[in-house]
Protein backbone atom coordinates (compact mmCIF):
# COMPACT_ATOMS: atom_id res chain seq x y z
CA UNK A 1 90.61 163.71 -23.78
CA UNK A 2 91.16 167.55 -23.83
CA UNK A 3 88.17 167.50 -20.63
CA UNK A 4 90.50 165.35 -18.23
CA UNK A 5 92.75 168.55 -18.11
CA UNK A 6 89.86 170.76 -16.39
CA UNK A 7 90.90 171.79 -12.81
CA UNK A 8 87.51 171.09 -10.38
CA UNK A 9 87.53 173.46 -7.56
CA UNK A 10 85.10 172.38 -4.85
CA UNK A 11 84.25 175.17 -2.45
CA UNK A 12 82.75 173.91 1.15
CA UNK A 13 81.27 177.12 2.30
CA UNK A 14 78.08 176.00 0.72
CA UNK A 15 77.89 172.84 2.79
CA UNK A 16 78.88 173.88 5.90
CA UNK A 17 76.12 176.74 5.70
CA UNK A 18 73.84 173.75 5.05
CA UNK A 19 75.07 171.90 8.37
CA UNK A 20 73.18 173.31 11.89
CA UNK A 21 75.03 175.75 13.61
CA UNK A 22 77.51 174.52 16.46
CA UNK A 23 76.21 174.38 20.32
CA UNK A 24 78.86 176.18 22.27
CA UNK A 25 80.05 174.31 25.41
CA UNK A 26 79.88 176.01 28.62
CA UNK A 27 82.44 177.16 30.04
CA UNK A 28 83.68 174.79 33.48
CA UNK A 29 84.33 177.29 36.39
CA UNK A 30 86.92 176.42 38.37
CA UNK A 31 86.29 175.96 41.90
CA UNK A 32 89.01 176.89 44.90
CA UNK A 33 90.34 173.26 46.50
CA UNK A 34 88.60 172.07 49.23
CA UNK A 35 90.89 171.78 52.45
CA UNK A 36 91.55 168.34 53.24
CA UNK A 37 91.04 167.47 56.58
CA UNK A 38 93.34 164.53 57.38
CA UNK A 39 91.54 161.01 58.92
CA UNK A 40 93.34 159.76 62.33
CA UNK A 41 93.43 156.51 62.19
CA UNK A 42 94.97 154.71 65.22
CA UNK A 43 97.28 151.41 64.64
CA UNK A 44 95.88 149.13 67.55
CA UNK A 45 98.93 148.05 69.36
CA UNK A 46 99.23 144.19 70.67
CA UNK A 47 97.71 143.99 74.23
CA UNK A 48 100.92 144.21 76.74
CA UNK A 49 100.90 141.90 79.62
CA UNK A 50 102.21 142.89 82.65
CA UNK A 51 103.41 140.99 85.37
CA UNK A 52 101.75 142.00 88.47
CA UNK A 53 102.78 141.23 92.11
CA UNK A 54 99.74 138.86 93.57
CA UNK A 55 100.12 140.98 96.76
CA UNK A 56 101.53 144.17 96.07
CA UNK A 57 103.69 143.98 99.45
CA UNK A 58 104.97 140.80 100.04
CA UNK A 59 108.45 139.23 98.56
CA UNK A 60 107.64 136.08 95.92
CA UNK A 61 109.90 133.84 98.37
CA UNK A 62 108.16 135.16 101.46
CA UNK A 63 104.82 134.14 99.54
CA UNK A 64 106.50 131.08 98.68
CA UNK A 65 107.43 129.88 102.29
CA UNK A 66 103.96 131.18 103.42
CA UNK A 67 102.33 128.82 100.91
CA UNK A 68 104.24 125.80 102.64
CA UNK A 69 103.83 126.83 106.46
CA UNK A 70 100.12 127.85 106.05
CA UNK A 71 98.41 124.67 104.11
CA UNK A 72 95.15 125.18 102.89
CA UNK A 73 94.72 128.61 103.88
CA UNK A 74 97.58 129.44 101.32
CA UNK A 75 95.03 129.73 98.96
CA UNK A 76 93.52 132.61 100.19
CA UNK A 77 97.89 134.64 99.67
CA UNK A 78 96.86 134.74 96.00
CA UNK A 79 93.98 136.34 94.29
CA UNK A 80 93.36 134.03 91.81
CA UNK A 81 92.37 132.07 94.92
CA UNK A 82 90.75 134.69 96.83
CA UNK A 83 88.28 135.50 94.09
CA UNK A 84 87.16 132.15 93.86
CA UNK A 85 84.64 132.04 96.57
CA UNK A 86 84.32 127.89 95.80
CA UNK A 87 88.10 127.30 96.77
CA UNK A 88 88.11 130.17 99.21
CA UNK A 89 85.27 128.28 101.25
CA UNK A 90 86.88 125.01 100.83
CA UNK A 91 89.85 126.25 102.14
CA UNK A 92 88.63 127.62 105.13
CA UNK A 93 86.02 125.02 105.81
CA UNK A 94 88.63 121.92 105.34
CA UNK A 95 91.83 123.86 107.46
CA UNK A 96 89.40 124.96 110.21
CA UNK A 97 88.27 121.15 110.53
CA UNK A 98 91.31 119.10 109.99
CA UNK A 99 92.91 121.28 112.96
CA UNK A 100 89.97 121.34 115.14
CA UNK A 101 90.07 117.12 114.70
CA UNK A 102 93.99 116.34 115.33
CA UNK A 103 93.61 118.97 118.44
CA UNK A 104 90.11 117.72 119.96
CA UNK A 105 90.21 114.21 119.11
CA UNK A 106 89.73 113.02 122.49
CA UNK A 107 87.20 115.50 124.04
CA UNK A 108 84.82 114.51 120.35
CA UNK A 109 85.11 110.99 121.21
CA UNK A 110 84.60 112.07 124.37
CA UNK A 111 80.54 113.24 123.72
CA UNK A 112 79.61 109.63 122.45
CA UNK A 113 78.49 106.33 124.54
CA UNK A 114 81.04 103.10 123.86
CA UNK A 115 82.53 103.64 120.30
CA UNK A 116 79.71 105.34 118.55
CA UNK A 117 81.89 108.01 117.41
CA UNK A 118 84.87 106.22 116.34
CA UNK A 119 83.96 105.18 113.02
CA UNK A 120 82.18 108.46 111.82
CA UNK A 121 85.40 110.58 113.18
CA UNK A 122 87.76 108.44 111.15
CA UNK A 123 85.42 109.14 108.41
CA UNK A 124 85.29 112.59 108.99
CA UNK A 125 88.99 113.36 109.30
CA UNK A 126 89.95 111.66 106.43
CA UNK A 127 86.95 113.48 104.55
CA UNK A 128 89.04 116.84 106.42
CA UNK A 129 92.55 116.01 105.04
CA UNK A 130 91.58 115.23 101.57
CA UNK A 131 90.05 118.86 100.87
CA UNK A 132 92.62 120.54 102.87
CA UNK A 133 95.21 118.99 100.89
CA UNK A 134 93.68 119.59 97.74
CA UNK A 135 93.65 122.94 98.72
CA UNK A 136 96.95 123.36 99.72
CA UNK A 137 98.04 121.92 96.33
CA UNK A 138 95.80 124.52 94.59
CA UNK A 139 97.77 127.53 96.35
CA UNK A 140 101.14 125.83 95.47
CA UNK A 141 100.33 125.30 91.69
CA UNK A 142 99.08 129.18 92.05
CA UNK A 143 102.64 129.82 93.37
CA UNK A 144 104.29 127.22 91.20
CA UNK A 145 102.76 128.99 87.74
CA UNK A 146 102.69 132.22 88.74
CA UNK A 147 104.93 134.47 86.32
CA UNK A 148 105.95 136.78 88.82
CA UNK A 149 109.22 134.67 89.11
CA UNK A 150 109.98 131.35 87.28
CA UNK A 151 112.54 128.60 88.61
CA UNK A 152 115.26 129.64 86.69
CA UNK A 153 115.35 133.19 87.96
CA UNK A 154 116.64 131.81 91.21
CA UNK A 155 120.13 131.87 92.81
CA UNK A 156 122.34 129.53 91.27
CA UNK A 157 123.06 127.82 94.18
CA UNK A 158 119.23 127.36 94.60
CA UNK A 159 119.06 124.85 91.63
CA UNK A 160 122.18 123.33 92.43
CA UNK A 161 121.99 119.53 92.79
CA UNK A 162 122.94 119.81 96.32
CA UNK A 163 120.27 122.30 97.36
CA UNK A 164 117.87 120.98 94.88
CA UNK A 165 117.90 117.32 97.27
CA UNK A 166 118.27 119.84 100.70
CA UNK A 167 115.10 121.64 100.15
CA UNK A 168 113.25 117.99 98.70
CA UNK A 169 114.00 117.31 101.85
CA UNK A 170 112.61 120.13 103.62
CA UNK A 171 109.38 120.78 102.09
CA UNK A 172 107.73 118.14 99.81
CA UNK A 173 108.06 119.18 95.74
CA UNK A 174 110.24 122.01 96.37
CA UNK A 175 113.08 120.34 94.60
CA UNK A 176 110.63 119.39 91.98
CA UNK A 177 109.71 122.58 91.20
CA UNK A 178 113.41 124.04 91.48
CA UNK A 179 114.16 121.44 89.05
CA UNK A 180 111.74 122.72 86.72
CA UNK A 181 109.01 120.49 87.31
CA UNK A 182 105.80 122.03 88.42
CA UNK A 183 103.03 119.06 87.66
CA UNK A 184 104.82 116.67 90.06
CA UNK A 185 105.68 119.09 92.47
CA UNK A 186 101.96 119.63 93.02
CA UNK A 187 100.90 115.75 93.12
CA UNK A 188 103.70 115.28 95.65
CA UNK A 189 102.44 118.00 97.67
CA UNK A 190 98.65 117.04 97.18
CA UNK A 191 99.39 113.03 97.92
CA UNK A 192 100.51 113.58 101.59
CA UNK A 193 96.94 113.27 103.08
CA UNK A 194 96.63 109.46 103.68
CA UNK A 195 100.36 110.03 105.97
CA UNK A 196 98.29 112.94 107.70
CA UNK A 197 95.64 111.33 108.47
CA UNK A 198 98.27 107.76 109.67
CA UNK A 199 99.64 110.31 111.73
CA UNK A 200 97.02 112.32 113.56
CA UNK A 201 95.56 108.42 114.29
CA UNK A 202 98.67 107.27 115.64
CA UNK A 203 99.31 110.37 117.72
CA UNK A 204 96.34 109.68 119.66
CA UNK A 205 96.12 105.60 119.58
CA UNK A 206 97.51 104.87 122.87
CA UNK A 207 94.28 107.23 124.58
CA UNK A 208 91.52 105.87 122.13
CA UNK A 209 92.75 102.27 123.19
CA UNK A 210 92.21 103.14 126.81
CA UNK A 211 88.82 104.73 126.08
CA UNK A 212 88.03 101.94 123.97
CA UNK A 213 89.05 99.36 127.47
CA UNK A 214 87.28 101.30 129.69
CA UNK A 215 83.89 102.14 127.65
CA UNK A 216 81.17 100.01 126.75
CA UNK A 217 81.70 98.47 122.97
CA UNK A 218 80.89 95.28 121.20
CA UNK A 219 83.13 92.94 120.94
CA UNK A 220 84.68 93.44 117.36
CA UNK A 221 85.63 97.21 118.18
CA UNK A 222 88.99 96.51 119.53
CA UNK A 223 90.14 94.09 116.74
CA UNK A 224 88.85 96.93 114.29
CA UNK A 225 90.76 99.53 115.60
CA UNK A 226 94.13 97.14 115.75
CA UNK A 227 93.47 96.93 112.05
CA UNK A 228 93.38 101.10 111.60
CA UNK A 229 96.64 101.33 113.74
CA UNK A 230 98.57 98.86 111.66
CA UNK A 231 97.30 100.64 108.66
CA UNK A 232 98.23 103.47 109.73
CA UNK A 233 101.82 102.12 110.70
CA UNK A 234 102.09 101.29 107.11
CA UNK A 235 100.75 104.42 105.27
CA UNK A 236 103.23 106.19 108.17
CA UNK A 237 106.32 103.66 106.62
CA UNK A 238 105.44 104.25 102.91
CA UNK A 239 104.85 107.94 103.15
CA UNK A 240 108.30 108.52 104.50
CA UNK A 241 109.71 106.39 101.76
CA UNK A 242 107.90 108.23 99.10
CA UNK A 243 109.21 111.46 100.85
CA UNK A 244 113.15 110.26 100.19
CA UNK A 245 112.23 109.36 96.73
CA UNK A 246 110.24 112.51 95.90
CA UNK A 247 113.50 114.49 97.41
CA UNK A 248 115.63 112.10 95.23
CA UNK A 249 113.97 112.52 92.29
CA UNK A 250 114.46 116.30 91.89
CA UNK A 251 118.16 115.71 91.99
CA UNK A 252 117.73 113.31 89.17
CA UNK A 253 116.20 115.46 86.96
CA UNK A 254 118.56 118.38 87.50
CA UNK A 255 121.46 115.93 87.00
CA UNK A 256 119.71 114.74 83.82
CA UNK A 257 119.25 118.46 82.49
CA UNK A 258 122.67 119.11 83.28
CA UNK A 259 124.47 116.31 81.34
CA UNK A 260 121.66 116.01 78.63
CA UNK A 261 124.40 118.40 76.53
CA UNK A 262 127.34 116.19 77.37
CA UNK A 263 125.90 113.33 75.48
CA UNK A 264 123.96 111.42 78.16
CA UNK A 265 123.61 110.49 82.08
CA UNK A 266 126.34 108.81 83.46
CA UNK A 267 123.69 106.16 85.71
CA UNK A 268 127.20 104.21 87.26
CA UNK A 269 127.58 106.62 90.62
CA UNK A 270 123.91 106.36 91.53
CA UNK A 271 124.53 102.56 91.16
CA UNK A 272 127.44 102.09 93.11
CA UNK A 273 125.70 104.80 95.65
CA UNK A 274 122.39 102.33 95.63
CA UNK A 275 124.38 99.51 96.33
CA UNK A 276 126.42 101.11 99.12
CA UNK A 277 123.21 102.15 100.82
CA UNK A 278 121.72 98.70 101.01
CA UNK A 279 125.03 97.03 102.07
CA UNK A 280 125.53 99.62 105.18
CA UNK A 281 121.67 99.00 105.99
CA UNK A 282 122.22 95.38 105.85
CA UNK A 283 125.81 95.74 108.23
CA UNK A 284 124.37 98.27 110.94
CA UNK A 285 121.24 96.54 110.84
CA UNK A 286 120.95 92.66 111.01
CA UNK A 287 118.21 90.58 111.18
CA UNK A 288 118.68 89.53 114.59
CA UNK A 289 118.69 93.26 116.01
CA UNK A 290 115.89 93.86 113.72
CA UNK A 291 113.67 90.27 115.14
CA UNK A 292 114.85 91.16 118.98
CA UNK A 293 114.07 95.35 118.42
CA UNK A 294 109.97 94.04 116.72
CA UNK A 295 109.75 91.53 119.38
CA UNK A 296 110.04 94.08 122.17
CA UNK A 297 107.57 96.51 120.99
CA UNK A 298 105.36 93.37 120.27
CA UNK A 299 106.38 92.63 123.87
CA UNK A 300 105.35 96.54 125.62
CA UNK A 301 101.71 96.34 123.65
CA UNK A 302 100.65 92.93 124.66
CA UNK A 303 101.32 94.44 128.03
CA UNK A 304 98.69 97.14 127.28
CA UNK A 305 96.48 94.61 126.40
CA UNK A 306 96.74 94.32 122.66
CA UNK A 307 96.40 90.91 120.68
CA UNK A 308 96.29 91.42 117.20
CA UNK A 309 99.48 94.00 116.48
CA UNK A 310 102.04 91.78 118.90
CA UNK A 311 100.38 88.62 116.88
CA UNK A 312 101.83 90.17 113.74
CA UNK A 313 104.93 91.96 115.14
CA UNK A 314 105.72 88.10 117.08
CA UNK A 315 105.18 86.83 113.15
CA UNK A 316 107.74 89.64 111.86
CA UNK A 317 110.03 88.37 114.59
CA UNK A 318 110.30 85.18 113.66
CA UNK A 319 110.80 85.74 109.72
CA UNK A 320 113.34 87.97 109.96
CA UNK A 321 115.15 85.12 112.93
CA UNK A 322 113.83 81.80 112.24
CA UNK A 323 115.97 79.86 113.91
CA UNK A 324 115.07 81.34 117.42
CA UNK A 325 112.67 79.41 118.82
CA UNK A 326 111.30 81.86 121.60
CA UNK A 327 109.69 83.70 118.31
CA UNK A 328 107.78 80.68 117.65
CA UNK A 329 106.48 79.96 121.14
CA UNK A 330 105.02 83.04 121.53
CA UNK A 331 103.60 83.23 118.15
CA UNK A 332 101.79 80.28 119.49
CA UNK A 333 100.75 81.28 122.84
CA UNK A 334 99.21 84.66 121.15
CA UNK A 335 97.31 82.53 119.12
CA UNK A 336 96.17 80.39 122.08
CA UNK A 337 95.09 83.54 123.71
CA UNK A 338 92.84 84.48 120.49
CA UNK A 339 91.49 81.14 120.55
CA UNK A 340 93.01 79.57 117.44
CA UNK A 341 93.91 76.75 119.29
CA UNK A 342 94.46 74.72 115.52
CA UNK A 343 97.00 77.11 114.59
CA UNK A 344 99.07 76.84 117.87
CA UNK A 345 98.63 73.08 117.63
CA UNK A 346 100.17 73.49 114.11
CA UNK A 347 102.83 75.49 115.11
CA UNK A 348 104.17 73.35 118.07
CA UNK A 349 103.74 70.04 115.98
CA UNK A 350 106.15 72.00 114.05
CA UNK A 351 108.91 72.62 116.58
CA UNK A 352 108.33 68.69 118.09
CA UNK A 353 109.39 67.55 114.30
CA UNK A 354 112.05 70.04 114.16
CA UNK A 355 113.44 68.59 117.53
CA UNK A 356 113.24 65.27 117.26
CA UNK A 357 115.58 65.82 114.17
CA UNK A 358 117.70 67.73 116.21
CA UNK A 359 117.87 65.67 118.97
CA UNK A 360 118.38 62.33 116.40
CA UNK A 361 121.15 64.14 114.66
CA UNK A 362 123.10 64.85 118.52
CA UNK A 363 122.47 60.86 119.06
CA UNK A 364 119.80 61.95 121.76
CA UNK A 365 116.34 61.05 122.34
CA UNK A 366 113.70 63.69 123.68
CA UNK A 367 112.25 62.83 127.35
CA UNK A 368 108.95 60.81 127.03
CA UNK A 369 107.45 62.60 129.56
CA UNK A 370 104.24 63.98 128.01
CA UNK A 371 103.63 67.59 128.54
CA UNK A 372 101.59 69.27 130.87
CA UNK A 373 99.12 72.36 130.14
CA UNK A 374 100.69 75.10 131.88
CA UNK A 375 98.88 78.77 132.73
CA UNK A 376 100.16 81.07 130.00
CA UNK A 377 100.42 84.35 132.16
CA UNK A 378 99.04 87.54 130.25
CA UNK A 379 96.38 89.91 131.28
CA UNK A 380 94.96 92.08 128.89
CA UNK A 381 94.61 95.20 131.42
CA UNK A 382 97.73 97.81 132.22
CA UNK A 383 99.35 96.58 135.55
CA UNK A 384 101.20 98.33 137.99
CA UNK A 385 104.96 97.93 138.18
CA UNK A 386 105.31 96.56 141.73
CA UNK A 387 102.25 94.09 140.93
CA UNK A 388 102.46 90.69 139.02
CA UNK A 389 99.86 89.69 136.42
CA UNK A 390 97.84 87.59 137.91
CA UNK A 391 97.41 83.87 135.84
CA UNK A 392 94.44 83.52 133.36
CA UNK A 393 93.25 80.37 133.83
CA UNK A 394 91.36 80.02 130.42
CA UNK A 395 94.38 80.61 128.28
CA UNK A 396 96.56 77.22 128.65
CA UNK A 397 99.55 76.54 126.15
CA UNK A 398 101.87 73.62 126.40
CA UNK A 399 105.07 73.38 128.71
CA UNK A 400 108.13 72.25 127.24
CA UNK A 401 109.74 69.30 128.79
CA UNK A 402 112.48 70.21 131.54
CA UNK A 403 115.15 68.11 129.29
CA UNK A 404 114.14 70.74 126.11
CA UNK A 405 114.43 74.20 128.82
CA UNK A 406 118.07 74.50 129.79
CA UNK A 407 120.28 73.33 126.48
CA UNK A 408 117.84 75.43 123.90
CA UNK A 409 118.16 78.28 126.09
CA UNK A 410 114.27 79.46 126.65
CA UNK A 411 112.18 79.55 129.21
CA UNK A 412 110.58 76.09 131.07
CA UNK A 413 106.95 78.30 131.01
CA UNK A 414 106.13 79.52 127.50
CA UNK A 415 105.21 82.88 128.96
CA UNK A 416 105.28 86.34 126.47
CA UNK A 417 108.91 87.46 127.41
């Protein structure tokens, strides 16, 4: 017990002479900063598109009108279309022919025997007027898209619905594209062709028939080219129909963007204005001005020694008057003159019905005196003024009784009036 009171002093000089001696650390020398050299780096910046003019000298609206006046060399105002050498030859290749065929129609037919070159140039200038076309719509959707100036950075008045059916009017898809619509300005522009082509054949019809009378052809030649003319005649009709509507349609859609906010398009004036349009048409122009006005032009070709065309226009003449009966003689006597002596016969069976009814309804009776072939007096050449046409005596139709002549008010001799 008296050993738990001893103070134990411990000394550690002993033991840390025991350890290994301590390895001094080197000293770290402190080196000057480097200088710091700052890095560049460049933000790239989003590419910047600017709007270039196409021709650096020209105004966009002098462009514009160039584009219409031109055609298919229009294509060569921009340089989208100038560096493509594909269009650029097209363009220059179609332009170059379509004029050189509605200017020297006659001397190419000319070069040929009989009609040899008749079909193949019909070929050819419709081959012509579809590329030129086509190109001509390529430069206008070049000028329609271009961003050098859009439709809405014109005057006011411009896209006003007045001016908007004014310039339809003028050029074709102008008013489409004022309106804001570029697609169908370009199909408008592109679908004119077929009334190109209708017209450069019509312009020179009256000398190809003449060259087709006087040259040696076969006997189906003439016929054919009746068929092209009235063709043509019809493309001509619908093409300037679908040039009112095409000029009508750009003032519908600016009237439709310009009430769209308002709630709707108020449809009742264009109504009324339809209906009013078709009532005048029907008042200044009546059926029997309409039958008499086809008759006579029906009347002036026969006399240049067509058959099939006054056949048709004789046909028009009577639907649009049936009740005149000088329509229906000479509908028959036309087909006399083609031979198609079963549809004449049909025709004047017809009328004998129809006036024995008459006739039985006035308490009359017809004369029984049968009727005599008369000569139906036609000639297929181009006569002189001072001379009469001389009497074909193959062509025979029937002669009306005398009793039948002077109360129905037409002629005793069924000749083409």
């Amino acid at each position: 017990m008296e050993e738990s009171n001893k103070l134990w002093v411990i000394s550690l000089a002993d033991e840390c002479s025991a350890l290994e001696p301590l390895v001094e650390q080197p000293e770290f020398k402190r080196h000057p900063p480097r200088p710091v050299t700052p890095i560049k780096r460049t933000i790239p910046k989003p590419p910047i598109r600017r709007i270039k003019n196409p021709s650096g000298r020209l105004h966009f609206a002098t462009k514009m009108a160039l584009s219409y006046l031109l055609g298919p060399f229009a294509l060569l105002l921009w340089s989208v279309g100038r560096k493509n050498s594909i269009w650029s030859l097209i363009s220059l290749f179609s332009g170059i022919g379509s004029v050189t065929i509605a200017w020297k129609w006659r001397s190419i037919l000319a070069l040929g025997s009989g009609e040899s070159l008749l079909v193949p140039l019909m070929v050819l200038a419709g081959v012509f007027s579809l590329l030129a076309f086509t190109s001509w719509a390529k430069a206008l959707q070049l000028a329609f898209a271009s961003r050098t100036r859009s439709h809405t950075s014109w005057p006011t008045w411009m896209r006003s619905s007045w001016a908007v059916t004014g310039l339809g009017f003028l050029a074709p898809g102008l008013g489409l594209y004022l309106a804001g619509s570029y697609r169908r300005a370009v199909v408008v522009a592109w679908s004119i062709w077929p009334v190109f082509l209708a017209a450069v054949v019509l312009t020179h019809s009256m000398w190809t028939w003449q060259w087709l009378q006087n040259s040696l052809h076969s006997g189906g030649s003439e016929e054919m080219f009746e068929k092209m003319m009235m063709v043509a005649a019809g493309v001509l009709v619908l093409g300037f129909g679908g040039w009112l509507i095409q000029a009508l349609a750009g003032l519908h859609r600016v009237t439709m963007l310009s009430r769209a906010a308002s709630g709707g398009v108020n449809g009742d004036r264009y109504a009324m204005a339809l209906l009013v349009a078709v009532m005048a048409l029907a008042v200044l122009f009546p059926s029997g001005d309409m039958a008499s006005f086809v008759n006579e032009a029906g009347v002036c070709l026969h006399q240049e020694g067509f058959q099939l065309i006054p056949l048709q226009l004789a046909r028009s003449a009577h639907a649009l008057e049936p009740g005149e009966i000088t329509y229906s003689l000479q509908v028959a006597a036309l087909h006399r003159e083609r031979g198609e002596m079963a549809e004449a016969d049909t025709i004047q069976q017809n009328l004998d019905q129809n006036l024995q009814v008459y006739l039985g309804m006035m308490g009359q009776q017809a004369s029984e005196v049968e009727p005599e072939p008369a000569a139906l007096k036609i000639s297929p050449k181009v006569l002189s003024q001072n001379s009469e046409p001389a009497p074909d005596p193959k062509v025979e139709s029937w002669a009306w009784p005398l009793i039948f002549g002077p109360q129905l008010g037409f002629p005793q001799s069924p000749q083409i009036l």
